[in-house]
N, C-alpha and C. Protein backbone atom coordinates (compact mmCIF):
# COMPACT_ATOMS: atom_id res chain seq x y z
N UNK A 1 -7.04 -2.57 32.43
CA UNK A 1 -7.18 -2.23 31.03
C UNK A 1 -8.62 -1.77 30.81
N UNK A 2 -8.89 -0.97 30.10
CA UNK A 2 -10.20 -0.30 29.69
C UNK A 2 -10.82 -0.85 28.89
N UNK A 3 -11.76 -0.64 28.57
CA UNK A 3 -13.20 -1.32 27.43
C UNK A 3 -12.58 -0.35 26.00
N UNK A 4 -12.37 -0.91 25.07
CA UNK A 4 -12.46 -0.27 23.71
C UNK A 4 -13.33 -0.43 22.93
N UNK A 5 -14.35 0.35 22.65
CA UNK A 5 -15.22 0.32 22.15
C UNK A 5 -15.18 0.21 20.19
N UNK A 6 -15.77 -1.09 20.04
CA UNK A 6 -15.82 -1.08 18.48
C UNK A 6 -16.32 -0.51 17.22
N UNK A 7 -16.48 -0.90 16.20
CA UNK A 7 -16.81 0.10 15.24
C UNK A 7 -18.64 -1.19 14.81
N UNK A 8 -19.52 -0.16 14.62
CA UNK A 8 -21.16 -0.33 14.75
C UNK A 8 -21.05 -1.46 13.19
N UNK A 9 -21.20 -2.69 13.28
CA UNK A 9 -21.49 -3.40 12.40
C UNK A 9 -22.17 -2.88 11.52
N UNK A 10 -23.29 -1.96 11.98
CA UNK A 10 -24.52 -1.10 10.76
C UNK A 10 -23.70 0.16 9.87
N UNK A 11 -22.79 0.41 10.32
CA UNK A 11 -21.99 1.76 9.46
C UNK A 11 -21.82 1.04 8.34
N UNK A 12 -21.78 2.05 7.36
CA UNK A 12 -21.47 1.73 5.76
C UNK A 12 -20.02 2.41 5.90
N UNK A 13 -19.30 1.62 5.13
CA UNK A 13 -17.66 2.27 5.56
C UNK A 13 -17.70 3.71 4.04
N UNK A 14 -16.91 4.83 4.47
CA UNK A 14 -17.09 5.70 3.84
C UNK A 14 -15.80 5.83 2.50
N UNK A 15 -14.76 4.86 2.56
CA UNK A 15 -13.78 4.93 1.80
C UNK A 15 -14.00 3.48 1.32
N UNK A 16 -13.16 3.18 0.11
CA UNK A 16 -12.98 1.86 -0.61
C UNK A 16 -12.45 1.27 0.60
N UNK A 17 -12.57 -0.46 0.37
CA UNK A 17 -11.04 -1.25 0.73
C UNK A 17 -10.09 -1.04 0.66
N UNK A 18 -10.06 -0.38 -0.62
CA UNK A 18 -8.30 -0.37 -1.35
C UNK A 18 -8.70 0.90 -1.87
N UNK A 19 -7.02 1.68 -2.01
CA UNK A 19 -6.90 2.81 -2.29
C UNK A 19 -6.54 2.50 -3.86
N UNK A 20 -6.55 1.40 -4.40
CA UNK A 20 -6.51 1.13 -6.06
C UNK A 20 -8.03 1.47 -6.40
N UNK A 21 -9.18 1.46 -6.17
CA UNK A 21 -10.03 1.76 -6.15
C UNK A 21 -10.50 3.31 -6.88
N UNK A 22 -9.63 4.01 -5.96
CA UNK A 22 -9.97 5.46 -6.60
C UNK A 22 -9.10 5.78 -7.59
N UNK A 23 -8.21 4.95 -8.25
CA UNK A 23 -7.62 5.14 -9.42
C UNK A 23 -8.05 4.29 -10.60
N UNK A 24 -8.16 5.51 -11.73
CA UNK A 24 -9.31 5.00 -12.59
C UNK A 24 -7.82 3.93 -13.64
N UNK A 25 -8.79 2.54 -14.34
CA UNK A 25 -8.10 1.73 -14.71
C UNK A 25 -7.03 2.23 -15.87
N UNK A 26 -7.12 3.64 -16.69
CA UNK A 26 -6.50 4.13 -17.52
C UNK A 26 -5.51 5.65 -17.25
N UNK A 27 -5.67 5.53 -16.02
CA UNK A 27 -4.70 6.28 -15.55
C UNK A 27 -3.29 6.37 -15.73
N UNK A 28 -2.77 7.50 -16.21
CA UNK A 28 -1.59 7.76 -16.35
C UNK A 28 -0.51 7.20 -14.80
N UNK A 29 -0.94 7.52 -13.88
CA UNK A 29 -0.37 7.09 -12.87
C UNK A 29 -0.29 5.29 -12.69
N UNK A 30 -0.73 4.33 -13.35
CA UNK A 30 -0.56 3.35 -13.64
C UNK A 30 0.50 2.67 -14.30
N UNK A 31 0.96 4.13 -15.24
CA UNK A 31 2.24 3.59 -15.99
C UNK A 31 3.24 3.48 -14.77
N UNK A 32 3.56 4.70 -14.40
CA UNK A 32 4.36 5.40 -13.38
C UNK A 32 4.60 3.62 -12.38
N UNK A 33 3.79 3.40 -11.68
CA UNK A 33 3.29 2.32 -10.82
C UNK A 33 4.15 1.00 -11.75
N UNK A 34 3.56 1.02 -12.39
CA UNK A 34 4.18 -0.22 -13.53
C UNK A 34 6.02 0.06 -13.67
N UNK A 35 6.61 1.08 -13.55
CA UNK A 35 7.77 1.54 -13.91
C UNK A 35 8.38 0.94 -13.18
N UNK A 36 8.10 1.86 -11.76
CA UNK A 36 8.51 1.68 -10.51
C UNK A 36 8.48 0.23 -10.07
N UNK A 37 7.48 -0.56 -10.55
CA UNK A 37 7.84 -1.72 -9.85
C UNK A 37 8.90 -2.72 -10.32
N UNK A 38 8.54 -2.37 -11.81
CA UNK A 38 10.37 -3.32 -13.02
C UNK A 38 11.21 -2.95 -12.29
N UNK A 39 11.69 -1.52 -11.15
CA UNK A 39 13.14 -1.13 -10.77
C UNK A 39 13.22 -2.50 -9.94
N UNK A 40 14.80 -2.64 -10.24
CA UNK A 40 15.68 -3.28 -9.42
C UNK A 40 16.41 -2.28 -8.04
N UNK A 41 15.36 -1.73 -7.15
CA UNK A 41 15.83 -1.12 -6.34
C UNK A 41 17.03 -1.01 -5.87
N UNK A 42 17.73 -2.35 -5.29
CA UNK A 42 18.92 -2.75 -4.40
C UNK A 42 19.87 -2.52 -5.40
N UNK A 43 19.89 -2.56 -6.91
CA UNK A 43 21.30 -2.35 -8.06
C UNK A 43 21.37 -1.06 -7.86
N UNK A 44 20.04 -0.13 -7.89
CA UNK A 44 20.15 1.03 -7.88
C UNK A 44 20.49 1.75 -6.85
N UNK A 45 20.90 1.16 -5.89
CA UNK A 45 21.85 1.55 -4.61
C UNK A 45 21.18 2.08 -3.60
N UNK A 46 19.84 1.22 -3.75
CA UNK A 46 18.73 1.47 -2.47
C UNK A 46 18.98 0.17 -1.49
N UNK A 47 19.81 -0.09 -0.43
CA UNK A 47 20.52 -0.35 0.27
C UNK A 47 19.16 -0.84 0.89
N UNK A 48 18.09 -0.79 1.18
CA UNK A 48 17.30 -0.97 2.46
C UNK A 48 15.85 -0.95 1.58
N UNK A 49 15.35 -1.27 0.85
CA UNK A 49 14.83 -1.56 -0.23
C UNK A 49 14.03 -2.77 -0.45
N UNK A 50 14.56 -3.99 0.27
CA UNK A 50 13.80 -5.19 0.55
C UNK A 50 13.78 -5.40 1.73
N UNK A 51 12.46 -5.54 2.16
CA UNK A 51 11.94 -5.71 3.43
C UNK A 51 12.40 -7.12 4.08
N UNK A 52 12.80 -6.90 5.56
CA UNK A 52 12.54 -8.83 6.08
C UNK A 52 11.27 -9.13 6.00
N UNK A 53 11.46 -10.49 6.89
CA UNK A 53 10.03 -11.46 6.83
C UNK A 53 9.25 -10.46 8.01
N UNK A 54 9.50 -9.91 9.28
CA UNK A 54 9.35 -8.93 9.82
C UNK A 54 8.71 -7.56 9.63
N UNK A 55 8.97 -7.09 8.09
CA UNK A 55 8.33 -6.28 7.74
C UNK A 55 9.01 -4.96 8.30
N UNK A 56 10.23 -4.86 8.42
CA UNK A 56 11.10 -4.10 8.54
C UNK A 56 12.42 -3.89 7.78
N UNK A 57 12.92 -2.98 7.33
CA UNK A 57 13.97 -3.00 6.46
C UNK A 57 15.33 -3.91 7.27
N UNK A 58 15.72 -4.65 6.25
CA UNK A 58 16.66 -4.93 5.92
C UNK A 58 18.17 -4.89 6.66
């Protein structure tokens, strides 16, 4: 097996943590987000929709 070389403790990371970050708190796309998450996916005949404990569909 080979040496993998890591990432330099001294780098400043160039993106957020989180990609919520670059969405500003009054964003229209927040509603959208908010919508989407009230769906009851699986009524709506999204079959594969809840993940197992695995982290793989269903």
């Amino acid at each position: 097996m080979s040496f993998i070389d890591g990432d330099s403790r001294d780098e400043i990371s160039l993106l957020p943590a989180c990609v919520d970050d670059y969405v500003a708190p009054d964003s229209p796309v927040r509603v959208v987000d908010a919508f989407v998450a009230s769906l009851d996916l699986a009524e709506l005949g999204f079959n594969r929709a809840v993940a197992a404990a695995t982290g793989r569909p269903i």
